[in-house]
N, C-alpha and C. Protein backbone atom coordinates (compact mmCIF):
# COMPACT_ATOMS: atom_id res chain seq x y z
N UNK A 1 -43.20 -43.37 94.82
CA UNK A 1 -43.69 -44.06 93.64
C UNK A 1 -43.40 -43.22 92.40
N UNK A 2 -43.11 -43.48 91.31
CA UNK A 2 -42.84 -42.89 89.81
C UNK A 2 -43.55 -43.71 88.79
N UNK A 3 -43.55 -43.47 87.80
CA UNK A 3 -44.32 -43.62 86.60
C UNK A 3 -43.55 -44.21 85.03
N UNK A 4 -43.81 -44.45 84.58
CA UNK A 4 -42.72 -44.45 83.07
C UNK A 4 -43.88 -44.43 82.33
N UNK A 5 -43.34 -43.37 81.35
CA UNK A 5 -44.43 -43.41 79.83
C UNK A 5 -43.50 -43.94 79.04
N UNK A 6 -44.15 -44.58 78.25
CA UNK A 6 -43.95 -45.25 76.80
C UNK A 6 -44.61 -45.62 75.60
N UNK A 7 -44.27 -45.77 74.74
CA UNK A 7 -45.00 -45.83 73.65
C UNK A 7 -44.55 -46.64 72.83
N UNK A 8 -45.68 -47.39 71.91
CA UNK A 8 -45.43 -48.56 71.25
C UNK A 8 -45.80 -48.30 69.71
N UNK A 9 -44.72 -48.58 68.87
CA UNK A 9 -44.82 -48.22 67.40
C UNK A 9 -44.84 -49.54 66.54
N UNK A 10 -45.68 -49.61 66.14
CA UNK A 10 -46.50 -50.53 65.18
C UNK A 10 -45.56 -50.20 63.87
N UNK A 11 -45.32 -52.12 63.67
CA UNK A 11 -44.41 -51.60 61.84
C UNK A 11 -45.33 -52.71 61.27
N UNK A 12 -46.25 -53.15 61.12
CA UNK A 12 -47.27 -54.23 60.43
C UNK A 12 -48.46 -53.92 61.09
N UNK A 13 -49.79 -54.51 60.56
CA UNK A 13 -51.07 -54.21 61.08
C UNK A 13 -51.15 -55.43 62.04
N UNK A 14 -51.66 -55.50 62.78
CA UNK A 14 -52.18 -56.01 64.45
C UNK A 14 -53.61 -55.84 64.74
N UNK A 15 -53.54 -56.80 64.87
CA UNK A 15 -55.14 -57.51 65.61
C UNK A 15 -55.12 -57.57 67.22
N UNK A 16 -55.76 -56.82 67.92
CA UNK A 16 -55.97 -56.55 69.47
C UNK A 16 -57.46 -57.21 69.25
N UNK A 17 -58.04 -58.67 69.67
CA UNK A 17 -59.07 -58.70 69.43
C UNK A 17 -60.07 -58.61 70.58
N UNK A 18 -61.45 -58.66 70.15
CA UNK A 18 -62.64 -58.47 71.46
C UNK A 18 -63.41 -60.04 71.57
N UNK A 19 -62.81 -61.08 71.00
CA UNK A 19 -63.98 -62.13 70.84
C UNK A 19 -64.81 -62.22 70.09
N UNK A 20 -64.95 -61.09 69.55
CA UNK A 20 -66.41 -61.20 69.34
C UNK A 20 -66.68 -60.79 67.45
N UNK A 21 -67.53 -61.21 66.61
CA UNK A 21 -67.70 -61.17 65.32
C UNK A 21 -68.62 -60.25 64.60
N UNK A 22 -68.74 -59.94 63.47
CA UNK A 22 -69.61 -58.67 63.60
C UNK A 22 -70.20 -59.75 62.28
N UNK A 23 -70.79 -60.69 62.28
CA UNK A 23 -71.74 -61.97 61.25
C UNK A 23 -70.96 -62.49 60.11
N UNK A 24 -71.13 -61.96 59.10
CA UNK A 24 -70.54 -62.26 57.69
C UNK A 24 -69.80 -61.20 57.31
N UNK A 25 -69.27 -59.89 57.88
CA UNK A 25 -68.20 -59.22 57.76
C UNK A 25 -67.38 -59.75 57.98
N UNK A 26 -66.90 -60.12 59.17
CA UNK A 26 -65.29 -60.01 59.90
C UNK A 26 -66.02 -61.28 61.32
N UNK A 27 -64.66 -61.84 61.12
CA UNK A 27 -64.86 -63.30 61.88
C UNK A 27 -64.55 -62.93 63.52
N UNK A 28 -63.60 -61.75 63.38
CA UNK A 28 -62.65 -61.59 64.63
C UNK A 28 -62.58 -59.53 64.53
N UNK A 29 -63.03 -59.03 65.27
CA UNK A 29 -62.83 -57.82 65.54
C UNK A 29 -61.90 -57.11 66.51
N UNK A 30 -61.16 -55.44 65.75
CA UNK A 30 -60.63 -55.37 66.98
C UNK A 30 -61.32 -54.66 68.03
N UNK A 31 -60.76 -54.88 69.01
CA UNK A 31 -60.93 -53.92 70.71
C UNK A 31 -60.87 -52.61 70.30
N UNK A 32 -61.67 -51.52 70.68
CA UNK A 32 -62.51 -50.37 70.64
C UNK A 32 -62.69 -49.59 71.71
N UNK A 33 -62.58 -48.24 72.38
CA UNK A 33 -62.52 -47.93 73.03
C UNK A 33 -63.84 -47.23 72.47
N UNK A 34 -65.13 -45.86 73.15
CA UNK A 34 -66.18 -46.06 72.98
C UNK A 34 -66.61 -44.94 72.08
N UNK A 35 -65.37 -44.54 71.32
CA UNK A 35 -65.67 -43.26 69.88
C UNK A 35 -64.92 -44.05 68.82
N UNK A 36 -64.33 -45.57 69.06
CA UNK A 36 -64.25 -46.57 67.51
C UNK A 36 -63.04 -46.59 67.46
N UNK A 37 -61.93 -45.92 68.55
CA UNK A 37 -60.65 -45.95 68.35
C UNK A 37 -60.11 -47.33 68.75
N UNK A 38 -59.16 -48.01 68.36
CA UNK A 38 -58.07 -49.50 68.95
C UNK A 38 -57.58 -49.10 70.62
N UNK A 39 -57.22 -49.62 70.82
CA UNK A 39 -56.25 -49.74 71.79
C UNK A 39 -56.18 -50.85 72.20
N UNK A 40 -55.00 -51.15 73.19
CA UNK A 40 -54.11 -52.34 74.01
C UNK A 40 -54.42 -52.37 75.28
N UNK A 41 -55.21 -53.03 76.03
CA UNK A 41 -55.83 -52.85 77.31
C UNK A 41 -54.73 -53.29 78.33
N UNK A 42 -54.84 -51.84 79.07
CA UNK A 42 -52.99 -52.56 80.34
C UNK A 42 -53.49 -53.61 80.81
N UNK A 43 -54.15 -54.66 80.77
CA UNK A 43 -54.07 -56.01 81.33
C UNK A 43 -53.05 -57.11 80.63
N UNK A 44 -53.50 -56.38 79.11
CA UNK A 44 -52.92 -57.20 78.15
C UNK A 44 -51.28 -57.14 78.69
N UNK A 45 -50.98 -55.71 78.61
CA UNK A 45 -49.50 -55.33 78.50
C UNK A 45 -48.85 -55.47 79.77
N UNK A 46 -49.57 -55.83 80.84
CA UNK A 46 -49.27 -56.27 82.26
C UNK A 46 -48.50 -57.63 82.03
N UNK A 47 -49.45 -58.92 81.30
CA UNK A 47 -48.93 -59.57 80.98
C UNK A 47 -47.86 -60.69 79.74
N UNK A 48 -47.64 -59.08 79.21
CA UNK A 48 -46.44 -59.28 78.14
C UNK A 48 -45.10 -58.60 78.72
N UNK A 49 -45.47 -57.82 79.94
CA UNK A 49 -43.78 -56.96 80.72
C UNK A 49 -43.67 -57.86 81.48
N UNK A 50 -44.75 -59.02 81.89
CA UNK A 50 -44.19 -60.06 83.16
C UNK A 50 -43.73 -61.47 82.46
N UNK A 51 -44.42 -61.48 81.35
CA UNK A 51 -43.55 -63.31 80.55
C UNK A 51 -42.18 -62.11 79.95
N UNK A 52 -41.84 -61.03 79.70
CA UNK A 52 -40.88 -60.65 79.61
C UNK A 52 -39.78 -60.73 80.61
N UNK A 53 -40.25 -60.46 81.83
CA UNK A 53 -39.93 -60.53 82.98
C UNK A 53 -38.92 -61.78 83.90
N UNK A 54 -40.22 -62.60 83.43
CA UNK A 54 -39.36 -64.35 83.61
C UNK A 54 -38.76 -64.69 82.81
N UNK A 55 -38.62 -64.29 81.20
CA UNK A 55 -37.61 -64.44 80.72
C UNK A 55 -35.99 -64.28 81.32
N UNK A 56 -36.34 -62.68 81.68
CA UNK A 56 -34.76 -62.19 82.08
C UNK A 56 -34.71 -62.96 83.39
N UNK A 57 -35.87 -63.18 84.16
CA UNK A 57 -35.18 -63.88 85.82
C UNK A 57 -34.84 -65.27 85.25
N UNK A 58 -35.20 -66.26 84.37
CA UNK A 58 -34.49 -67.33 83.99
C UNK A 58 -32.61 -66.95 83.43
N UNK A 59 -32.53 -66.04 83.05
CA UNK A 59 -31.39 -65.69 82.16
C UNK A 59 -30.48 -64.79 83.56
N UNK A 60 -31.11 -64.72 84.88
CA UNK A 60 -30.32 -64.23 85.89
C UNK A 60 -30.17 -63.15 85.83
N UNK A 61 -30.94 -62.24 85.41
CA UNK A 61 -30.56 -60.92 85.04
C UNK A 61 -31.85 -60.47 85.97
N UNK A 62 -33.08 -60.18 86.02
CA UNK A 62 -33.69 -59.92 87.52
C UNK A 62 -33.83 -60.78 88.26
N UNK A 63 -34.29 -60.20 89.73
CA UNK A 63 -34.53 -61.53 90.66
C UNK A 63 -36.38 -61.49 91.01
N UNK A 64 -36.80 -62.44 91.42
CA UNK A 64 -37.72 -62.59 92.10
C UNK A 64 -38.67 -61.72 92.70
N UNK A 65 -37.93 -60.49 93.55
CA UNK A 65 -38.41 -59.74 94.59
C UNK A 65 -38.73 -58.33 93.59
N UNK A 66 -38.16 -58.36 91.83
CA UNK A 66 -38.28 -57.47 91.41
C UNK A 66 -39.83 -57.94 90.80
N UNK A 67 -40.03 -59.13 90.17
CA UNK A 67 -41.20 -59.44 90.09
C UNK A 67 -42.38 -59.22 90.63
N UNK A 68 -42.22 -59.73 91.95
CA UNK A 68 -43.28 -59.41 93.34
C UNK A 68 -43.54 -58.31 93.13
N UNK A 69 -42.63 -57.59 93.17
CA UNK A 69 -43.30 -55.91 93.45
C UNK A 69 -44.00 -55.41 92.16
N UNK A 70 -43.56 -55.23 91.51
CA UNK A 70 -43.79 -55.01 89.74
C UNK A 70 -45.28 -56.07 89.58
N UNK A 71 -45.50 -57.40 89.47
CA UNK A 71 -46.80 -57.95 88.65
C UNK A 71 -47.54 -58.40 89.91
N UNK A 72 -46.63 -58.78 90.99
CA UNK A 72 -47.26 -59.85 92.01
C UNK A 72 -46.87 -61.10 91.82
N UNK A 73 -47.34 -62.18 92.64
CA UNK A 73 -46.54 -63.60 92.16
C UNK A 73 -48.63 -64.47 92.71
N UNK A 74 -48.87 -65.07 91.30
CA UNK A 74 -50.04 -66.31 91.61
C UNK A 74 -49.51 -67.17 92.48
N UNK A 75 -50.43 -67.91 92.94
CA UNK A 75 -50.23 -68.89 94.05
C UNK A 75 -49.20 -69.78 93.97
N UNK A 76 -49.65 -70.51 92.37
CA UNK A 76 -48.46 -70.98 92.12
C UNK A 76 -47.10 -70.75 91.60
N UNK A 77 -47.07 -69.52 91.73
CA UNK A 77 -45.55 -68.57 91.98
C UNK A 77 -44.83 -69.15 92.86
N UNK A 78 -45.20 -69.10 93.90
CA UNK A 78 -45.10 -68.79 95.16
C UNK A 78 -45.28 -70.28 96.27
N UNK A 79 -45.33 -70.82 96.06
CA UNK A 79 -46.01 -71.99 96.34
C UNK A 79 -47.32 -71.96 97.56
N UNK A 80 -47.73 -70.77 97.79
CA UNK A 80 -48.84 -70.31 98.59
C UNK A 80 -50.22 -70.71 98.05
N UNK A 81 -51.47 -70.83 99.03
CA UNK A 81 -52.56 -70.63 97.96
C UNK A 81 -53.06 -69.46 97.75
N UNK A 82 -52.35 -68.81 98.32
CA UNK A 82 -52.99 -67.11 98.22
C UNK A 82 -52.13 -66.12 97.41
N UNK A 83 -52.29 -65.60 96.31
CA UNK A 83 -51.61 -64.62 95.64
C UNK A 83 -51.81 -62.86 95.79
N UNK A 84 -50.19 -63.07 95.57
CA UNK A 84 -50.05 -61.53 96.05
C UNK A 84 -49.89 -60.65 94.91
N UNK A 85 -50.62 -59.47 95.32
CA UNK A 85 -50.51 -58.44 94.16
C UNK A 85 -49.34 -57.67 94.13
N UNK A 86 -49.24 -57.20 92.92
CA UNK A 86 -48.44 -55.95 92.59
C UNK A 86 -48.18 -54.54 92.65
N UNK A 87 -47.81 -53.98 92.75
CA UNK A 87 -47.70 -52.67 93.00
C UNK A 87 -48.15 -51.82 92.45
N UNK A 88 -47.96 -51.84 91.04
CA UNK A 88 -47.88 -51.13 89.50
C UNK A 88 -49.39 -51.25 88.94
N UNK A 89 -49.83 -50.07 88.47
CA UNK A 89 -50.57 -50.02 87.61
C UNK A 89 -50.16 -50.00 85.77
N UNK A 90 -50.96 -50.94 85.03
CA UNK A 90 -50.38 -50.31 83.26
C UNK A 90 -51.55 -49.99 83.28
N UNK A 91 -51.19 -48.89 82.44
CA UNK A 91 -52.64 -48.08 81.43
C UNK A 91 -52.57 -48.84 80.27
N UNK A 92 -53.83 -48.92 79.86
CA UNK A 92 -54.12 -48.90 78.28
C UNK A 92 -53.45 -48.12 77.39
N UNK A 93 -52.53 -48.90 76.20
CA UNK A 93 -52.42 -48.08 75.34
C UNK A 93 -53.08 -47.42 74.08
N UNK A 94 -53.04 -46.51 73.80
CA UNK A 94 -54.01 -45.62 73.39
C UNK A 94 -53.53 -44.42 72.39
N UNK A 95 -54.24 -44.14 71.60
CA UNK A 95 -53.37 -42.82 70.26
C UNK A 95 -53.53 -41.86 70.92
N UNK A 96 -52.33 -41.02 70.74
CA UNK A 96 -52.03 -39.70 71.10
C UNK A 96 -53.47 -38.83 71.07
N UNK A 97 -53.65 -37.92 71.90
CA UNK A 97 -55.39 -37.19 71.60
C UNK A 97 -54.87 -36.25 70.50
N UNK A 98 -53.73 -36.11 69.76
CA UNK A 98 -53.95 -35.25 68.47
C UNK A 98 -54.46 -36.12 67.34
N UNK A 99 -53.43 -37.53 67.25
CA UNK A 99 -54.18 -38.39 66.89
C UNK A 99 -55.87 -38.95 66.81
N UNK A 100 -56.35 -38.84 67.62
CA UNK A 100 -57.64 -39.03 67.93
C UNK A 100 -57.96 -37.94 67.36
N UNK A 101 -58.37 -36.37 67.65
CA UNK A 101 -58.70 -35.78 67.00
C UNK A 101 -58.95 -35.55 65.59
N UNK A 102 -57.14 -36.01 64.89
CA UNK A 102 -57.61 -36.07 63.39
C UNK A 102 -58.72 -36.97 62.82
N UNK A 103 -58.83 -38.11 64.07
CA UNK A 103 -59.16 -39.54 62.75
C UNK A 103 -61.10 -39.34 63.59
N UNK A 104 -60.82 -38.29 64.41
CA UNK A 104 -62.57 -38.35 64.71
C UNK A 104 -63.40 -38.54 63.40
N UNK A 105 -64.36 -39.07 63.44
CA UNK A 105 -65.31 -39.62 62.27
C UNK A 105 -64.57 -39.91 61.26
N UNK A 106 -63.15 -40.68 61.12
CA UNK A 106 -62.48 -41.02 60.29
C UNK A 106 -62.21 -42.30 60.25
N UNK A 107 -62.64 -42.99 60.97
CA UNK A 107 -62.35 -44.17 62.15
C UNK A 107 -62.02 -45.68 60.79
N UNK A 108 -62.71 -45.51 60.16
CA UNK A 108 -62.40 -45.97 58.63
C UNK A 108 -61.49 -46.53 58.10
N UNK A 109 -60.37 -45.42 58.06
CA UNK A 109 -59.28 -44.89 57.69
C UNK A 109 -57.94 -45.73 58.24
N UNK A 110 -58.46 -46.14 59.41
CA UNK A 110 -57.55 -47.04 59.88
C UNK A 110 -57.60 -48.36 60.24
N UNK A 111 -58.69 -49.02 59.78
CA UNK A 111 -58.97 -50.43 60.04
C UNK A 111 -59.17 -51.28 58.35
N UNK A 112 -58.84 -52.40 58.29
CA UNK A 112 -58.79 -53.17 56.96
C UNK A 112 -59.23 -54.17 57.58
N UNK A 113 -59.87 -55.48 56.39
CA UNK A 113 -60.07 -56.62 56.71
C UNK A 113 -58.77 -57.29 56.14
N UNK A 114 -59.03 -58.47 56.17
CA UNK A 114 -58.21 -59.83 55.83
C UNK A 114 -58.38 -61.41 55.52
N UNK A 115 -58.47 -61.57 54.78
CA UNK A 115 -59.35 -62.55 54.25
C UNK A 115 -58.34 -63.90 54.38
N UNK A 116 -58.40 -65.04 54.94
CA UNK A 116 -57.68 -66.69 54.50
C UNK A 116 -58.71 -67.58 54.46
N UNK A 117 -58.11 -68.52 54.13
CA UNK A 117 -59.04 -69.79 53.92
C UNK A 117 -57.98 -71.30 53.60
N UNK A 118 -58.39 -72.11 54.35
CA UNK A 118 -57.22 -73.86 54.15
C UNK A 118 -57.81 -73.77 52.79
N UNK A 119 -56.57 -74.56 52.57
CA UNK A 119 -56.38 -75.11 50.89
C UNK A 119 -56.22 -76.62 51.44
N UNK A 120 -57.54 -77.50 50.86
CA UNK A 120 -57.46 -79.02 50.84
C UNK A 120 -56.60 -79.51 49.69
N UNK A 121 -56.31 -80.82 50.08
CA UNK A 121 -55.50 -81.72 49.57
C UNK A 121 -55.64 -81.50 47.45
N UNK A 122 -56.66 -81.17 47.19
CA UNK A 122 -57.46 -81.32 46.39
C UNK A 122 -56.51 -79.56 45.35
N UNK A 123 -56.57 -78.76 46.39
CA UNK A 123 -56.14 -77.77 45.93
C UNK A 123 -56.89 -76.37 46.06
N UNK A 124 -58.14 -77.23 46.61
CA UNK A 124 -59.14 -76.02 46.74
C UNK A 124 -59.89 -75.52 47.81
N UNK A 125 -60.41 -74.46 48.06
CA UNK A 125 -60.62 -73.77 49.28
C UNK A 125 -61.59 -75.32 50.29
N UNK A 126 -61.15 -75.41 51.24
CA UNK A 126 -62.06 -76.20 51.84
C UNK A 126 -62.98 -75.40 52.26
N UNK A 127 -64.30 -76.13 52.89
CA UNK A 127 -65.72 -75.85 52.97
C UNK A 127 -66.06 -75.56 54.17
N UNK A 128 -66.23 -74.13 54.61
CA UNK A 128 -66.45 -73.28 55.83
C UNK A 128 -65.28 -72.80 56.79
N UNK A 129 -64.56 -72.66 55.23
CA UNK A 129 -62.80 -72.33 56.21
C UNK A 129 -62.56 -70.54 55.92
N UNK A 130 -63.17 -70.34 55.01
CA UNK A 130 -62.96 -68.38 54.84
C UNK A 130 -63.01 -67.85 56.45
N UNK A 131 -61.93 -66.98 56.71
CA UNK A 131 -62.18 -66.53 57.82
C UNK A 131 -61.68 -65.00 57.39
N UNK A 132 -62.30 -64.29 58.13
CA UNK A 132 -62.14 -61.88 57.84
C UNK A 132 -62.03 -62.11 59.21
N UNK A 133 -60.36 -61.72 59.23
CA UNK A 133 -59.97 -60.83 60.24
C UNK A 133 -59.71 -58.94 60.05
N UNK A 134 -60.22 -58.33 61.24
CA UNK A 134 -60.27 -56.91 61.25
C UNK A 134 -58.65 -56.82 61.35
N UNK A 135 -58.05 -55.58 60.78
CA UNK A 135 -56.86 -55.39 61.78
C UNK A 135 -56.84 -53.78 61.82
N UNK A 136 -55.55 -53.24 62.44
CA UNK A 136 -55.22 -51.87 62.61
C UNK A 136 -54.35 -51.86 61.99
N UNK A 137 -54.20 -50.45 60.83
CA UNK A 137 -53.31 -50.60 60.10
C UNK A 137 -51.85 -50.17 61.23
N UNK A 138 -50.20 -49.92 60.83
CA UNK A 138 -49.63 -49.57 61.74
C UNK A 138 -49.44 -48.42 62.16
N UNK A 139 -49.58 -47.90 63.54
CA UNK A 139 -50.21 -46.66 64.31
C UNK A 139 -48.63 -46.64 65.77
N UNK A 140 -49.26 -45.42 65.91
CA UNK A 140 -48.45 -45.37 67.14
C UNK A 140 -49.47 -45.36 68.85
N UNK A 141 -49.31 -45.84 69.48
CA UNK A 141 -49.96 -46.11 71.01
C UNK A 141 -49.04 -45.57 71.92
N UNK A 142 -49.87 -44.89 72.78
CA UNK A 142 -48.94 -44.83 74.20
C UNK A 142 -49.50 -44.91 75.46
N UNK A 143 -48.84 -45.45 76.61
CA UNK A 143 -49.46 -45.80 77.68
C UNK A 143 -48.11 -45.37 78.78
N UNK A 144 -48.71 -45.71 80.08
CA UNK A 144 -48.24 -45.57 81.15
C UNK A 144 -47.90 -46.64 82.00
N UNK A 145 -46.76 -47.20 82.84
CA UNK A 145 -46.67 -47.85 83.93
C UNK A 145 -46.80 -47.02 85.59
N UNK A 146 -48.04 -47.23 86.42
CA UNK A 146 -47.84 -45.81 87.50
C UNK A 146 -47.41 -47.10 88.97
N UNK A 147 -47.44 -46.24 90.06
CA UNK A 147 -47.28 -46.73 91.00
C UNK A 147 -46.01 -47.59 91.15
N UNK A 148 -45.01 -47.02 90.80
CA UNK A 148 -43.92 -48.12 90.79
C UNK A 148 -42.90 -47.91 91.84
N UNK A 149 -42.45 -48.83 92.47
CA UNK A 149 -41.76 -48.35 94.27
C UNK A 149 -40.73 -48.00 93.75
N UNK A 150 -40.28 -47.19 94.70
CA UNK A 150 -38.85 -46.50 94.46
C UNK A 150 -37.36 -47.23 93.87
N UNK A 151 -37.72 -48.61 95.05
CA UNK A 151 -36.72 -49.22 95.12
C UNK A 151 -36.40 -50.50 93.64
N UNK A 152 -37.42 -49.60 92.59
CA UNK A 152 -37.22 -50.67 91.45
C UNK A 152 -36.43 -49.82 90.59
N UNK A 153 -35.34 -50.50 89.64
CA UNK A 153 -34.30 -49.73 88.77
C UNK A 153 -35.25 -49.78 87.51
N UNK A 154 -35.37 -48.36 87.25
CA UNK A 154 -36.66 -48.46 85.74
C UNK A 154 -35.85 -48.60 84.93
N UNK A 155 -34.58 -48.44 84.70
CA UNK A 155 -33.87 -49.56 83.32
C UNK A 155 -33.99 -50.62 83.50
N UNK A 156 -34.22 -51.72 84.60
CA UNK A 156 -34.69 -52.93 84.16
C UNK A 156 -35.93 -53.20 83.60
N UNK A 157 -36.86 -52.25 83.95
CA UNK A 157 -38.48 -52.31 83.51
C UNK A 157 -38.24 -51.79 82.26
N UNK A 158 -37.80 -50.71 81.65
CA UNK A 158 -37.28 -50.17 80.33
C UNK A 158 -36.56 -51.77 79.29
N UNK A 159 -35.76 -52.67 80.03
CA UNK A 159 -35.19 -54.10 79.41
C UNK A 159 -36.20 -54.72 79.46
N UNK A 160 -36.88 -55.14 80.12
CA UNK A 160 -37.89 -55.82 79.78
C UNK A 160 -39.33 -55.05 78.78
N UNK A 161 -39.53 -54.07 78.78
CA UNK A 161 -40.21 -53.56 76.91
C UNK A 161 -39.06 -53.56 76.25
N UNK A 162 -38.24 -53.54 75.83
CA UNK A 162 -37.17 -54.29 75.00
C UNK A 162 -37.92 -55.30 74.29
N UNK A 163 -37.41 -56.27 75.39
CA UNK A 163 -37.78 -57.62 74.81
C UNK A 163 -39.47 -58.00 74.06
N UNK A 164 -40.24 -56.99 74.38
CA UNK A 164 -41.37 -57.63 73.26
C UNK A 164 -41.30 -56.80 72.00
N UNK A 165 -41.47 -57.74 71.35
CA UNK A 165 -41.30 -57.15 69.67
C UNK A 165 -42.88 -57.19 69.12
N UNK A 166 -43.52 -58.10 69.61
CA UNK A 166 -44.84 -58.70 68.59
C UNK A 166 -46.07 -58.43 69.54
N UNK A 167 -47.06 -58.06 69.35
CA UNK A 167 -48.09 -57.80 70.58
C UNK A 167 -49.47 -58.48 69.34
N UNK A 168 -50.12 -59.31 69.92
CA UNK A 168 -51.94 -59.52 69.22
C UNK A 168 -51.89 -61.28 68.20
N UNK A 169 -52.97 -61.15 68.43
CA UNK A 169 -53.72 -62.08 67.39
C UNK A 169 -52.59 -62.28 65.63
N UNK A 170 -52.23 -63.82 65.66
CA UNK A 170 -51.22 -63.45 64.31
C UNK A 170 -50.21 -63.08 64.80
N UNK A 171 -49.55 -62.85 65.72
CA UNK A 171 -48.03 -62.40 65.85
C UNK A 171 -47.02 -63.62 65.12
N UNK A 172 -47.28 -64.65 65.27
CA UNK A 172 -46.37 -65.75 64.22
C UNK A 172 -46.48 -65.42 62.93
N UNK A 173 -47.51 -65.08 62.72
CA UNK A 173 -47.91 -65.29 60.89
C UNK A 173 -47.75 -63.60 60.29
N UNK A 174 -46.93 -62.92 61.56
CA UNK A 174 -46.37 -61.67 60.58
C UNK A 174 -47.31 -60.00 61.36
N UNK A 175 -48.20 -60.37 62.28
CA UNK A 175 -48.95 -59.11 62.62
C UNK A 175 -48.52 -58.78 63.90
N UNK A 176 -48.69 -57.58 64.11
CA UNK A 176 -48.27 -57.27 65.38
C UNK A 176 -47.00 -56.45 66.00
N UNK A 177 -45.98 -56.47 64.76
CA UNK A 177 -44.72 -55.91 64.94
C UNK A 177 -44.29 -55.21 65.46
N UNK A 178 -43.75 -54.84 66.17
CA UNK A 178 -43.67 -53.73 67.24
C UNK A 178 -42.43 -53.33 68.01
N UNK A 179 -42.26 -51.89 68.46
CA UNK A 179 -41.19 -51.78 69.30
C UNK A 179 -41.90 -50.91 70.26
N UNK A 180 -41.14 -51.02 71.74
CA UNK A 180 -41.32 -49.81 72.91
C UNK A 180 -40.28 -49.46 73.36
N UNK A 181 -40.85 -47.98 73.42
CA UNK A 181 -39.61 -47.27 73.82
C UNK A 181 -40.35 -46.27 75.23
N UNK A 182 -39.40 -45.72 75.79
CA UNK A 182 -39.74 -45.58 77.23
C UNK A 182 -39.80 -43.54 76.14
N UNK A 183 -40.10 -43.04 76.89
CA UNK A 183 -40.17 -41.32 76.77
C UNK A 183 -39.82 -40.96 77.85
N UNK A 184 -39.45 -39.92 77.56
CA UNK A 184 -38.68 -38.74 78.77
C UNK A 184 -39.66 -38.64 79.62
């Protein structure tokens, strides 16, 4: 089994959200790890390397059996009712701990709100449409893929983080921007 680190560099602010609202501040908050820092929970990024994934197996470039091993295949993968797991663990991505260190009790420093609201026919703000989104300004994250079988070529897993550019909440409307790159 081997590992790949990588890391994901933010070129716009991104919204990783929790559900959840903090009243008449902010409508939409981000995800927090438990000293106020962001991060990308490897569930999330599990399933942005696997719709990456079926991309390239539609385009013939992986097969099937690289899938299986790598995410697992749901039932209706598979045409089974029982789904099979994957091999691979993702970590959460997460700021460098020098990073963390600087921004300890700084936590501030890196989060903004964001304010919209519909514009009615009329021209003017319609009525209970203001919405504050939190975001992260752009940061660098890094995480891990572990447990990965031998018999998988990690330049194809390396092509598939390629292919995501946009990660969070707002990725159409401009947030989220992003590249990954694999590390030594």
């Amino acid at each position: 089994m081997s590992q790949l680190i990588y890391k994901i560099e933010f070129f716009s602010d991104w919204h990783m959200g929790t559900g959840l609202s903090s009243g008449s501040d902010a409508d939409l908050l981000v995800i927090k790890d438990k000293t106020g820092l962001p991060f990308v929970p490897g569930k999330t990024l599990k399933g942005l390397f696997k719709n990456a994934a079926k991309d390239l197996l539609e385009a013939r470039y992986l097969d099937i059996d690289f899938i299986r091993e790598i995410f697992g295949l749901d039932s209706k993968e598979h045409g089974n009712n029982k789904s099979i797991p994957g091999k691979t663990f993702f970590s959460n991505a997460e700021l460098s701990n020098k990073t963390k260190q600087l921004l300890k009790g700084k936590t501030s420093l890196i989060y903004r709100r964001i304010s919209s609201t519909a514009i009615g026919e009329n021209g003017q703000a319609k009525e209970h449409s203001l919405r504050t989104l939190e975001v992260v300004v752009p940061l660098t994250l890094y995480a891990a893929i572990e447990n990965i079988p031998e018999s998988i070529d990690l330049n194809k897993l390396i092509d598939c983080m390629k292919m995501i550019k946009r990660i969070g909440t707002g990725r159409n409307r401009g947030f989220g921007r992003c590249e990954f790159s694999a590390l030594p």
